[in-house]
Protein backbone atom coordinates (compact mmCIF):
# COMPACT_ATOMS: atom_id res chain seq x y z
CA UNK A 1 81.05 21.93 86.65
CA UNK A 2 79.00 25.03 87.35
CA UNK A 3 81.36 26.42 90.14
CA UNK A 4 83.35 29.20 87.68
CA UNK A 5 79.30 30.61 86.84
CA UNK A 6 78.16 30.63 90.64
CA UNK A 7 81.62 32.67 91.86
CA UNK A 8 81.06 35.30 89.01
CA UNK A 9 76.97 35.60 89.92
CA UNK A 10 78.16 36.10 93.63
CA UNK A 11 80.51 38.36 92.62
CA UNK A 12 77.95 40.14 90.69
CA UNK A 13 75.61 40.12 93.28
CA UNK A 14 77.45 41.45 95.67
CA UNK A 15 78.57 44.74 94.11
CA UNK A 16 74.87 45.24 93.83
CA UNK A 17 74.15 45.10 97.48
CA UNK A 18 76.93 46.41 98.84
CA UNK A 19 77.26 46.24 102.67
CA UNK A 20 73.81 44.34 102.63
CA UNK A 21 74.96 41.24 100.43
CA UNK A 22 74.11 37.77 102.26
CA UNK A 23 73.90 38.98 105.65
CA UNK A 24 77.15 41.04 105.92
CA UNK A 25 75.80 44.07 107.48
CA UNK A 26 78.25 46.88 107.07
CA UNK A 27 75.67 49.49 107.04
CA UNK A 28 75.48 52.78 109.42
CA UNK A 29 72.24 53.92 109.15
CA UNK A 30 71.97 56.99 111.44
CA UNK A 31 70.71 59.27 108.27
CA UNK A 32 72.91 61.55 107.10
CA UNK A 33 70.97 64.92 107.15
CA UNK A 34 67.22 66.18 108.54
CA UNK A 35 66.07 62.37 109.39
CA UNK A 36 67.48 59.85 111.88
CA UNK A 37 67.04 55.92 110.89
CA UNK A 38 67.61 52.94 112.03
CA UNK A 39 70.66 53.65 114.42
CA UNK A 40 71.85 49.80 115.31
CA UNK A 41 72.61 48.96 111.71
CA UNK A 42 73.74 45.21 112.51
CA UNK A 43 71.04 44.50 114.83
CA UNK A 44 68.11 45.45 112.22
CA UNK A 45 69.78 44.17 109.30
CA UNK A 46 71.10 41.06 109.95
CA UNK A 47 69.63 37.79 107.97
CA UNK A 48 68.15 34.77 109.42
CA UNK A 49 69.88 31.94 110.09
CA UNK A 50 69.91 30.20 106.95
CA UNK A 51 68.02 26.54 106.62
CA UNK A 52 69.77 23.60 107.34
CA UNK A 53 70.99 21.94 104.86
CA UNK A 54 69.06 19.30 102.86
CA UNK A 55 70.31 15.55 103.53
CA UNK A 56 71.47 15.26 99.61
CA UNK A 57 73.81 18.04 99.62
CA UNK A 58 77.00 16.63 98.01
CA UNK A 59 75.04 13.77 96.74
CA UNK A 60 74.57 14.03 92.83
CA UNK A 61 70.93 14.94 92.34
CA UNK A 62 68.23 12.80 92.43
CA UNK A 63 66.94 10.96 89.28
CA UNK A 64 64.63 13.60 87.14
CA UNK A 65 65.92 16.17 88.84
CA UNK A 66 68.49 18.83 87.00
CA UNK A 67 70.87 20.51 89.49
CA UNK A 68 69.81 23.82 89.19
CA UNK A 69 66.34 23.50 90.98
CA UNK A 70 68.38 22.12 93.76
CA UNK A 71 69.74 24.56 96.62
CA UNK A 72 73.36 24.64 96.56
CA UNK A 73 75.86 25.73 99.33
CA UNK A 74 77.58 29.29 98.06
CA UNK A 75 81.28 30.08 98.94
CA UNK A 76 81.17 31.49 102.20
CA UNK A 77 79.02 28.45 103.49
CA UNK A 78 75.97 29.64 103.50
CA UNK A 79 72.32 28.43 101.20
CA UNK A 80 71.31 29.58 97.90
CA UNK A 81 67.80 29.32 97.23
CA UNK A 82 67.01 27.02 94.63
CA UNK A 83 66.05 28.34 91.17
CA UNK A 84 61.93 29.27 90.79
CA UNK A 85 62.13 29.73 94.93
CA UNK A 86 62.20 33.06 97.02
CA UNK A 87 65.18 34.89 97.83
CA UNK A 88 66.15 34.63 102.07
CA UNK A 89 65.13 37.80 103.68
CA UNK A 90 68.22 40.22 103.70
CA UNK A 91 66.60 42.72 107.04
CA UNK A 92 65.18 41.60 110.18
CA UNK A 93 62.14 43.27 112.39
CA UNK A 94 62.66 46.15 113.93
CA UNK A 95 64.39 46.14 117.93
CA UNK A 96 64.29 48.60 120.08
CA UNK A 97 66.98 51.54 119.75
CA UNK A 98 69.19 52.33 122.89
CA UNK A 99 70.26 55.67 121.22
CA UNK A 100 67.30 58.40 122.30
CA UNK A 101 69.00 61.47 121.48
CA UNK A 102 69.68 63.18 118.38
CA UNK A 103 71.76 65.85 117.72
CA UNK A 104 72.35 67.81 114.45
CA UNK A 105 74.80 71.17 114.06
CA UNK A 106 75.64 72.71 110.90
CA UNK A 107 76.79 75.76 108.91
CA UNK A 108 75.28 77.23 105.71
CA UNK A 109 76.03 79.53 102.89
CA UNK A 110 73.53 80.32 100.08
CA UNK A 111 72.58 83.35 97.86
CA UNK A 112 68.98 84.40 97.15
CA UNK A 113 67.41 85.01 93.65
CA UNK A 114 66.13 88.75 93.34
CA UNK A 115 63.35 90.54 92.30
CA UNK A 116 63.48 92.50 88.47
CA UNK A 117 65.87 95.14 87.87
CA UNK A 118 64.35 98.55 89.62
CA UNK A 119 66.50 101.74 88.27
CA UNK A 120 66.26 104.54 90.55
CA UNK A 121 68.65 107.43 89.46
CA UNK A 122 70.35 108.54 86.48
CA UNK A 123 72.78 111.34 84.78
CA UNK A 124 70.39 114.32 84.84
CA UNK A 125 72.90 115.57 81.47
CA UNK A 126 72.46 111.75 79.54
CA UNK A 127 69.34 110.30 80.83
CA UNK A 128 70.38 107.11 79.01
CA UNK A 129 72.81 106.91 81.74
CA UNK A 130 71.48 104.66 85.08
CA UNK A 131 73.71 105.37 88.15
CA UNK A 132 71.86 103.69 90.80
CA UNK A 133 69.74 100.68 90.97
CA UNK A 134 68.71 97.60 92.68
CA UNK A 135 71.39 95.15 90.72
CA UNK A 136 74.09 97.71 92.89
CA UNK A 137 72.46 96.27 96.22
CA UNK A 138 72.26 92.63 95.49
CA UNK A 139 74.08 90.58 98.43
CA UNK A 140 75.90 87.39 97.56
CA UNK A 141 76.63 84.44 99.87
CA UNK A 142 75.90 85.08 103.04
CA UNK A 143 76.84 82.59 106.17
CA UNK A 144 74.51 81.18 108.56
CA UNK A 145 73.93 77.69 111.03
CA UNK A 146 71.48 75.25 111.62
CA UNK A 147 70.95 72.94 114.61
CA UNK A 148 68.32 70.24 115.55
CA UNK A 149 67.58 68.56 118.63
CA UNK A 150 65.46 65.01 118.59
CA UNK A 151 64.07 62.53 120.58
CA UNK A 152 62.65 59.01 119.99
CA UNK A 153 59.44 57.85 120.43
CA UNK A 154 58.97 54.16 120.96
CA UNK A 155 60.88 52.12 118.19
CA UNK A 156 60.07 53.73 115.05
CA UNK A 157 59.46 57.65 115.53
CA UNK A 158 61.36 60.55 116.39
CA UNK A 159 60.26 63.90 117.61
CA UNK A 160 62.73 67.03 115.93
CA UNK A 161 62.93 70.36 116.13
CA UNK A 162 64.93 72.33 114.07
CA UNK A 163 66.38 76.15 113.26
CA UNK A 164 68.34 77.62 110.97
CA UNK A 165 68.72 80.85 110.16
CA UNK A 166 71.41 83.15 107.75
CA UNK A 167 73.38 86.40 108.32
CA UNK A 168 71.27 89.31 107.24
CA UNK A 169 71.72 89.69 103.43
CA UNK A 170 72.86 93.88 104.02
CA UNK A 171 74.42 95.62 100.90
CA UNK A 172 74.55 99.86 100.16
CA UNK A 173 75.05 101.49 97.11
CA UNK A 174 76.12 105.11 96.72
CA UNK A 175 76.76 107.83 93.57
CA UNK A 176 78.01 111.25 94.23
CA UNK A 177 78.42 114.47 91.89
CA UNK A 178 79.66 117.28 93.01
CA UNK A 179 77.96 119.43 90.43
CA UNK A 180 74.27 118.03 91.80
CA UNK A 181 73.33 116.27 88.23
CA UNK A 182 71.68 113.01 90.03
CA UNK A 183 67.99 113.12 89.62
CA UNK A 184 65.50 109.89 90.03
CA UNK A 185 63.69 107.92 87.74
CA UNK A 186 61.35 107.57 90.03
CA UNK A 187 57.90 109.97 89.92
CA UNK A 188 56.48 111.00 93.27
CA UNK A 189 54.18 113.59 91.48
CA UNK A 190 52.03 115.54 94.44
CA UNK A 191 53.98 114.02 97.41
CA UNK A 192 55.89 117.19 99.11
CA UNK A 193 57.57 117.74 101.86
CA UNK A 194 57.83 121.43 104.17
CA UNK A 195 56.18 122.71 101.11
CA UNK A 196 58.90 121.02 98.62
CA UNK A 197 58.12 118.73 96.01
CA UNK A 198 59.81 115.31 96.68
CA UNK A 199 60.78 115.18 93.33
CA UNK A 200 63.17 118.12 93.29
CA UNK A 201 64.62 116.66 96.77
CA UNK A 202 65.75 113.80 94.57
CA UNK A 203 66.51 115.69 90.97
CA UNK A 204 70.02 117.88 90.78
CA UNK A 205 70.77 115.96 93.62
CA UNK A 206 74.74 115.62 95.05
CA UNK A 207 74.38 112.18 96.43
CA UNK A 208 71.84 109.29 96.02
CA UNK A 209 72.09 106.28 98.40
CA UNK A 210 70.45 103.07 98.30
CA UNK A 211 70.27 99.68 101.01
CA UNK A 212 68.47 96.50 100.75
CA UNK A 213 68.58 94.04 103.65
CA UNK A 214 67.46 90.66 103.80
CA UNK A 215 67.16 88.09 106.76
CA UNK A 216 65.88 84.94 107.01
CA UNK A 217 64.43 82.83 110.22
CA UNK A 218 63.40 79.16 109.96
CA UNK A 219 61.78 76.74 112.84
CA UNK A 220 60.12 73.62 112.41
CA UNK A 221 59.08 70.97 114.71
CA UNK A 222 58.22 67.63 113.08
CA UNK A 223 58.07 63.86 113.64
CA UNK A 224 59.81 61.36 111.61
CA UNK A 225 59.66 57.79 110.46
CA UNK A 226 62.90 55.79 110.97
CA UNK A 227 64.32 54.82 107.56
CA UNK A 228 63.39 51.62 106.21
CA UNK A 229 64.17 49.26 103.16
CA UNK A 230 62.77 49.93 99.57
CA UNK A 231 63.24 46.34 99.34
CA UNK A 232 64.54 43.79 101.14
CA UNK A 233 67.28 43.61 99.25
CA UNK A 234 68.26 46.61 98.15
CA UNK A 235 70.61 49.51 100.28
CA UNK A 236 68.31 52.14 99.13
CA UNK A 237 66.37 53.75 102.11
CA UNK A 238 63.40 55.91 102.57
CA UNK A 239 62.13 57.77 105.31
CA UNK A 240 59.35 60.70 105.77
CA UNK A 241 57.81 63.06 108.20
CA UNK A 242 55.02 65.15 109.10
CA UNK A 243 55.09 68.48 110.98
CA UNK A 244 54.59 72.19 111.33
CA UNK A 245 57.14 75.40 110.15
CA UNK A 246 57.71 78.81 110.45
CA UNK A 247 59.11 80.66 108.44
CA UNK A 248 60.32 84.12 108.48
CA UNK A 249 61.23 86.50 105.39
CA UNK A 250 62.16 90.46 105.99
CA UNK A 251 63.13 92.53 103.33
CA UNK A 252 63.82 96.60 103.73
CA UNK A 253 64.42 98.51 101.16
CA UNK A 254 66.28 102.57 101.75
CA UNK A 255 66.61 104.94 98.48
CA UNK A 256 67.73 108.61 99.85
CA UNK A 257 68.86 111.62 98.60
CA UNK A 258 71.30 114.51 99.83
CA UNK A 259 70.45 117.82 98.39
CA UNK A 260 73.62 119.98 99.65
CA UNK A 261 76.27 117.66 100.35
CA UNK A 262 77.63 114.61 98.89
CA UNK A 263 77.56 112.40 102.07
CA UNK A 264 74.70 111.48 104.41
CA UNK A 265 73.97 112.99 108.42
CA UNK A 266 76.00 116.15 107.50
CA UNK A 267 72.75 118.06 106.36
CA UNK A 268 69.87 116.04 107.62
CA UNK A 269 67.16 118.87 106.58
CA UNK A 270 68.45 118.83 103.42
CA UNK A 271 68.07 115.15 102.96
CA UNK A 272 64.98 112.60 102.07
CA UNK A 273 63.86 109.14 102.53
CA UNK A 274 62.34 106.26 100.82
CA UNK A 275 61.76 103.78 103.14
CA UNK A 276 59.68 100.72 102.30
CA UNK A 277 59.91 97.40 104.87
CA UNK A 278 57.98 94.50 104.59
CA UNK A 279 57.83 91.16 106.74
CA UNK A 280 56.56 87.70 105.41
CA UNK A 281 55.82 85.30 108.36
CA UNK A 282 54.78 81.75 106.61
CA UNK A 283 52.84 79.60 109.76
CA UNK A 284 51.60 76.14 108.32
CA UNK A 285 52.26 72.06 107.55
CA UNK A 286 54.58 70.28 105.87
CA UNK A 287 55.49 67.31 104.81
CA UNK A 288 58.62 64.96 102.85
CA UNK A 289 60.47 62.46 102.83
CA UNK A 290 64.25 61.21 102.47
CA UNK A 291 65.78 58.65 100.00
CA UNK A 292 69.40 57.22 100.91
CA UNK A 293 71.57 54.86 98.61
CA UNK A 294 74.11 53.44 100.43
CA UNK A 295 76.99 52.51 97.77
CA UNK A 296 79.30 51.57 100.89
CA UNK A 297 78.42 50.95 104.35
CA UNK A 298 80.10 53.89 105.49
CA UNK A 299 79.03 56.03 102.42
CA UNK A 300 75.67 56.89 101.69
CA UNK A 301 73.79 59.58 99.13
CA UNK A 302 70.36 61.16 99.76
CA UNK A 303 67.71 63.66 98.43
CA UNK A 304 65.10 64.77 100.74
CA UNK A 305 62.46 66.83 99.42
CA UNK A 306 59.91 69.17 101.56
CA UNK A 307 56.41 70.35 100.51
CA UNK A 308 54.29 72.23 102.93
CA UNK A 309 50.99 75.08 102.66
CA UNK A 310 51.47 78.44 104.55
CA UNK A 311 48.97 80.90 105.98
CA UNK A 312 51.60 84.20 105.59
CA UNK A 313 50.85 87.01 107.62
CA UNK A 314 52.33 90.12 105.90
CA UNK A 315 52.74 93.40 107.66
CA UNK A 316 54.40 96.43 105.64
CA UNK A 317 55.52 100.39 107.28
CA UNK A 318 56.16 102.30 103.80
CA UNK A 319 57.69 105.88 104.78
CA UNK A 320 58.90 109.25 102.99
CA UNK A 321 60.79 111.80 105.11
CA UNK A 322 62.95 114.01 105.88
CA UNK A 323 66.35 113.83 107.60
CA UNK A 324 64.90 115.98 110.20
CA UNK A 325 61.61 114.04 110.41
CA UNK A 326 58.76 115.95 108.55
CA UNK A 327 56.73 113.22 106.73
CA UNK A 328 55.34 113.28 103.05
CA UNK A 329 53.66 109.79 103.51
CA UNK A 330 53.46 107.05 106.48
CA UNK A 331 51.47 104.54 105.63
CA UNK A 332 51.16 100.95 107.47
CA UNK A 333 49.09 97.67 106.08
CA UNK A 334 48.80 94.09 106.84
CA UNK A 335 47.66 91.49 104.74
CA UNK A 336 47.04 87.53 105.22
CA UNK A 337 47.50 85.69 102.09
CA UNK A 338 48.24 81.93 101.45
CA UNK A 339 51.77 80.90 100.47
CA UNK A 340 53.67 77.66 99.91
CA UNK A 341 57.41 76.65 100.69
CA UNK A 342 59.31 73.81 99.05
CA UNK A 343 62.45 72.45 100.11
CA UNK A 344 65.47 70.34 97.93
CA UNK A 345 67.89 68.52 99.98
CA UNK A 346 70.73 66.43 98.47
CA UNK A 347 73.69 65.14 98.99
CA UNK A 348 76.45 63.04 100.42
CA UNK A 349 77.33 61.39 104.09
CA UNK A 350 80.23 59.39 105.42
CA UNK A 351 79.52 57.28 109.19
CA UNK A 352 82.56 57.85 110.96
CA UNK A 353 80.99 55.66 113.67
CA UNK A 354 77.18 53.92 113.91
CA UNK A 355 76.48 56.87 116.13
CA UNK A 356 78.21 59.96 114.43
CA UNK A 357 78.70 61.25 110.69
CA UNK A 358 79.15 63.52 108.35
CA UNK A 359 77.06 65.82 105.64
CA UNK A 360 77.28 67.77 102.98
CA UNK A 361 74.78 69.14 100.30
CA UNK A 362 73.20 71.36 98.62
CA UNK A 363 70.08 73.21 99.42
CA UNK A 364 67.42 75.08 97.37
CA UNK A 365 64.39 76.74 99.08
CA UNK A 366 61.48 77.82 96.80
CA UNK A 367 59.26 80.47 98.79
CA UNK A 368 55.82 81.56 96.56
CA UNK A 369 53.02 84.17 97.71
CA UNK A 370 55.50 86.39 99.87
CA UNK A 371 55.53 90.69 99.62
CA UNK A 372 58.78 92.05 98.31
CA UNK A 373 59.89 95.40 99.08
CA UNK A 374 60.35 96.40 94.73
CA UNK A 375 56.55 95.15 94.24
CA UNK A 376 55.43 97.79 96.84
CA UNK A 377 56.29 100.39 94.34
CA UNK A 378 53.35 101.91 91.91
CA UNK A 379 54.48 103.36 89.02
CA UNK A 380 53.17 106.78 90.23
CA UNK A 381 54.34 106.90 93.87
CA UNK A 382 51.47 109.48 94.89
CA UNK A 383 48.61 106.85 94.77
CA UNK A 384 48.08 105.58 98.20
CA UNK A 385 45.45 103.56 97.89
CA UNK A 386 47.73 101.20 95.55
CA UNK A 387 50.49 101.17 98.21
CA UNK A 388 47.58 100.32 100.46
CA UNK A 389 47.14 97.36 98.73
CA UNK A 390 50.29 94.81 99.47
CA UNK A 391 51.50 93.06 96.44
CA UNK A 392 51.92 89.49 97.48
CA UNK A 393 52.92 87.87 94.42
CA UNK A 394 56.14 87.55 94.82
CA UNK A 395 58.59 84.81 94.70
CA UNK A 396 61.75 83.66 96.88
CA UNK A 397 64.91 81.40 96.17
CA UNK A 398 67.40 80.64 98.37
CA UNK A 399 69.99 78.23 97.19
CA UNK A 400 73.69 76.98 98.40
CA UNK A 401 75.84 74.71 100.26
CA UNK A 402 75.33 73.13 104.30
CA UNK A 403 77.81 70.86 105.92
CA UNK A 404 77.66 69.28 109.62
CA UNK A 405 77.63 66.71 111.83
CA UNK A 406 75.13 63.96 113.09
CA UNK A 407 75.41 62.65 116.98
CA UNK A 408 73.12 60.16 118.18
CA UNK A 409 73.09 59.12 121.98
């Protein structure tokens, strides 16, 4: 009588638990990216052996008693729990992995956000007319890898260490004039060199040149919690860790001018430079965690979010000279600030096999409290004690695509 009802509420139910639904473990649960998990899927997630059933079964229902408090045997054999009662467990305890090894490799491209527009040079005839500046020396994608090695601890932990790190972000810009009508927008006021001004070393100039390089170095060593179930139920799993990072942020930043030809290292006396670098090294704790969905057994999605607090040790060389090397300023300063680092992982796996898979997602990295090369800048480039002073305000994004592989062994 009530057959048709019960085949569409299994049906139901298991499109809702896929891979988990009564006991039919599918599931490969080596995580896909950043956070191993459980790594013997059918082992940890298989359901108890269901009760015996009662004496009655088959038998119409006691007197009194309506058949839907009664537990009833569901198409593939096995007990439903009767109405008002709790659901069978759908995961086991934990068991002892035999994998111990985790490997990770992976390639990355992203693009960084930049500081404000900086105009440096301009047509000394139409001074409404910019010719140089730093939108000219903005990098796009660049290429880079990441690796991590692991090792478990016990049943539930794993120790990791990871690096990744991206090709240096390295992009010139260059105007020429013959007729020497380039001159800066930039004010140096006293600063001279050999008894020159530095402004007229950069005004009715033939050639102005400017570089901006970026490069990035991360390393973190953490320990992570296998995944386990949101409920039992469910194929949604979480995992999180705890752990240390470093990371490393160098920016240097190259405006120059050539006063008697319109290419650079044919004059070097007749040539200056504005050179400003600065290096951001971010030492502290961090911590996240990693939510996976698993629609299929052998498809799962995930978002893994990273917080941590930095201690960011900033050291800065800010140079004007001359191609020959006679100096109008050298100045170096070092500042420790505090700084913070947040991480977005998400994304999509497929388990080729319980011990292997593959990732891919997209990444954004949100850096706060870091020196850029642009802030070092006073509006009047004469007052040392402002350069002095390193501007630490700044902010970082990286953001972009990573791929890879998961091996476990």
């Amino acid at each position: 009588m009530h057959a048709l009802p019960r085949t569409l509420l299994l049906a139901c139910w298991s499109l809702l638990l896929p891979g988990v639904a009564w006991g039919q473990s599918g599931l490969y649960l080596n995580s896909p990216y950043g956070a191993p998990a459980a790594l013997e899927a059918p082992s940890t997630l298989q359901m108890p052996t269901p009760p015996a059933m009662p004496a009655h079964y088959g038998t119409p229902a006691p007197e009194g008693v309506t058949e839907s408090v009664v537990p009833q045997q569901n198409l593939a054999g096995e007990m439903e729990p009767a109405l008002g009662e709790e659901p069978l467990e759908c995961i086991g305890s934990c068991v002892p992995q035999t994998n111990r090894w985790w490997f990770q490799a992976g390639g990355l491209v992203m693009a960084r956000d930049y500081n404000d527009d900086v105009w440096l040079s301009y047509d000394a005839l139409d001074p409404t007319v910019g010719l140089l500046g730093t939108p000219q020396i903005e990098d796009d994608y660049q290429g880079g890898v990441e690796a991590t090695f692991g090792y478990r601890l016990g049943c539930n932990w794993w120790l990791m260490a990871t690096y990744w790190t991206l090709e240096p972000m390295n992009v010139t810009a260059l105007v020429q004039d013959p007729a020497g009508q380039i001159n800066t927008a930039l004010d140096f006021r006293t600063l001279s060199i050999g008894g020159t001004p530095v402004n007229d070393w950069y005004d009715n100039a033939l050639a102005h040149k400017a570089n901006l390089r970026s490069e990035f170095h991360n390393v973190e060593l953490n320990l992570f919690h296998d995944s386990f179930q949101v409920h039992p139920c469910w194929p949604v799993y979480m995992n999180y860790l705890v752990g240390a990072r470093w990371f490393r942020f160098d920016e240097d930043f190259l405006y120059a001018s050539a006063d008697t030809s319109t290419t650079f290292g044919t004059d070097p006396a007749n040539e200056v430079y504005l050179d400003i670098d600065v290096s951001n090294n971010l030492v502290g704790a961090q911590f996240g965690c990693m939510l996976q969905y698993y629609p299929t057994g052998r498809w799962s999605l995930f978002v893994a979010p990273r917080l941590g607090l930095y201690s960011n040790h900033i050291t800065m060389k800010y140079r004007i000279y001359s191609g020959d090397g006679q100096y109008a300023m050298d100045i170096r300063s070092n500042k420790g600030d505090f700084a913070t680092l947040a991480q977005l992982d998400v994304g999509t796996a497929y388990h080729v096999t319980p011990s292997l898979n593959l990732y891919l997602g997209y990444r954004l990295v949100s850096v706060s409290g870091v020196a850029l090369t642009t802030d070092q800048m006073p509006r009047l480039l004469d007052d040392m004690k402002g350069i002095q002073q390193v501007d630490a305000n700044g902010h970082l994004f990286l953001h972009g695509a990573f791929a890879g592989l998961v091996w476990t062994f």
